[in-house]
Protein backbone atom coordinates (compact mmCIF):
# COMPACT_ATOMS: atom_id res chain seq x y z
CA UNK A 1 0.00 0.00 0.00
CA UNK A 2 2.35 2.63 0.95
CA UNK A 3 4.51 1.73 -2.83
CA UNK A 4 1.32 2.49 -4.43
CA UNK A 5 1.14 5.36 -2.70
CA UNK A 6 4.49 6.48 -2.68
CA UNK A 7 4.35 5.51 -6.69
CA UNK A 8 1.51 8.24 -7.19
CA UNK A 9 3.07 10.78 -5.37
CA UNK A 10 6.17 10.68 -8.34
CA UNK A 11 4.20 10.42 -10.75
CA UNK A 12 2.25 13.59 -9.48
CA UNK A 13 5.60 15.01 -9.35
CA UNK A 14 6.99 14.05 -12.83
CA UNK A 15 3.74 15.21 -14.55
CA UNK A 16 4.17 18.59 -12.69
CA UNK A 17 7.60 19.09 -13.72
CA UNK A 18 6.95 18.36 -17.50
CA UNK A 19 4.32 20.52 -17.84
CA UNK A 20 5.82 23.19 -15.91
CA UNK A 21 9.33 23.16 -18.41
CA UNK A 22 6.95 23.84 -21.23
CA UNK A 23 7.90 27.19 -23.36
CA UNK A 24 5.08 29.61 -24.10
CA UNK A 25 5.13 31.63 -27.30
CA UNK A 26 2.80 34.42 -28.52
CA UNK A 27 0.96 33.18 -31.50
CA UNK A 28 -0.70 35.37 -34.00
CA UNK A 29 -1.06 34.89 -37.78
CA UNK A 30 -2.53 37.99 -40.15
CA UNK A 31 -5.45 38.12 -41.83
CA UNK A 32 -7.08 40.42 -43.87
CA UNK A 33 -8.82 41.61 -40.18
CA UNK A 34 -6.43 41.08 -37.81
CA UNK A 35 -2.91 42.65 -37.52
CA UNK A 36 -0.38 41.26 -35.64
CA UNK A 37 2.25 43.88 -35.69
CA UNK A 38 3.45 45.47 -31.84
CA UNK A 39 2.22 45.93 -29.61
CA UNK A 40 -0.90 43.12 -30.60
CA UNK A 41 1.34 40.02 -30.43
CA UNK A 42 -1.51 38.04 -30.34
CA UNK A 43 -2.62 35.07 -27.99
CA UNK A 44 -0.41 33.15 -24.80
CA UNK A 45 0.18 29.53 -26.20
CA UNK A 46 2.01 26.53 -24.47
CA UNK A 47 4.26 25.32 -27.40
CA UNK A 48 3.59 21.28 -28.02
CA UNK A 49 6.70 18.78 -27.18
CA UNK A 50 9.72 19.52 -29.62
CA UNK A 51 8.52 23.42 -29.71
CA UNK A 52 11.98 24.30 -28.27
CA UNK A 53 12.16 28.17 -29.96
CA UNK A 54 9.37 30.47 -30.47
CA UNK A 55 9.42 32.35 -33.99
CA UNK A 56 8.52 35.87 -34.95
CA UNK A 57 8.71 36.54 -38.81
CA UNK A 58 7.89 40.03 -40.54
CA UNK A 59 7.06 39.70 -44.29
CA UNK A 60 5.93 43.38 -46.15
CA UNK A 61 5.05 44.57 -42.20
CA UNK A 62 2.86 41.83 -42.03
CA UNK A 63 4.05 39.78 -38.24
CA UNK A 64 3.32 36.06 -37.67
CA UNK A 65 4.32 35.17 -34.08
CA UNK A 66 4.44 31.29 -33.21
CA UNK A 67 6.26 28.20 -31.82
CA UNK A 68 8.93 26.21 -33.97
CA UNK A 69 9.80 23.02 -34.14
CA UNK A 70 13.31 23.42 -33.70
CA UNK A 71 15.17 21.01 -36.45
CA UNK A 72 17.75 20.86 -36.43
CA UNK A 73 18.17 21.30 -33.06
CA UNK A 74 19.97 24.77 -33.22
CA UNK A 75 18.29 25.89 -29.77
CA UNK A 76 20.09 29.05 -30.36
CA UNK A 77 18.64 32.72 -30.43
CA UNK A 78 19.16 34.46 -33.83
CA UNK A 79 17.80 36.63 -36.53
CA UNK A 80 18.50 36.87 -40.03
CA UNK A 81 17.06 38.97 -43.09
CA UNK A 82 16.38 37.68 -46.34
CA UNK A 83 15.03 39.92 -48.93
CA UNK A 84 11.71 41.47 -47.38
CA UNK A 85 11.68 38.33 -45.04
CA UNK A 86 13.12 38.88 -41.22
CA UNK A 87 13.18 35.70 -38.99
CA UNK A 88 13.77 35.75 -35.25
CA UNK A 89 14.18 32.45 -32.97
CA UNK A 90 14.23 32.76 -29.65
CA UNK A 91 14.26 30.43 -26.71
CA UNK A 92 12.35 32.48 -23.43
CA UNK A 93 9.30 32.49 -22.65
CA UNK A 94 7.21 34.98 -24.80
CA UNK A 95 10.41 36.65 -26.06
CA UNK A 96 8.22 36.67 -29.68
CA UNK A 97 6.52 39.09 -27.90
CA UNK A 98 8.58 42.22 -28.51
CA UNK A 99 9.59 44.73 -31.16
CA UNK A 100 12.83 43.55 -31.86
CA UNK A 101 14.03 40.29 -30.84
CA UNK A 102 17.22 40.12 -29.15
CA UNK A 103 19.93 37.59 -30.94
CA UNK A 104 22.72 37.06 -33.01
CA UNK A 105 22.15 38.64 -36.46
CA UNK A 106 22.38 35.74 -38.96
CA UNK A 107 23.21 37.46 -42.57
């Protein structure tokens, strides 16, 4: 009896701890109605296993804030600029969140 108990207590525990290392990411994606530029960075989401980075990317001032699926597994902060295309990575939680995203610029 007391193994069984003892046996739900760390699992309690376990469950805790993985939900509670989870990153959260702003996510917002533009439509014709909804802008997603600063300072609406759109809704609070808990980013799904493997989520390791959370994205921001500005395309002709249009801003898409989500979680990425970081492969490979760079699990670095960086931006880089493409053309009219800037991408920012980030690995704290709701860093997508501000105007310019603090990293290493990637050219």
């Amino acid at each position: 009896m007391r193994s069984s108990a003892l046996l739900g207590i760390l699992f309690f525990i376990t469950c805790y701890l993985t939900v509670g290392q989870a990153l959260d990411c702003y996510t917002c994606f533009p439509d014709e109605s909804k802008n997603c530029s600063d300072p609406n960075v759109g809704e609070i989401k808990t980013c799904q296993e493997g989520e390791e980075l959370c994205l921001k990317i500005v395309l002709d001032k249009r801003v898409t804030r989500s979680c990425y699926l970081d492969i490979p597994k760079r699990k670095q902060e960086s931006c880089r600029e493409k053309g009219p295309v800037a991408e920012c990575y980030c690995s704290g939680d709701l860093c997508n969140g501000s105007f310019q995203v603090q990293g290493e610029v990637i050219g």
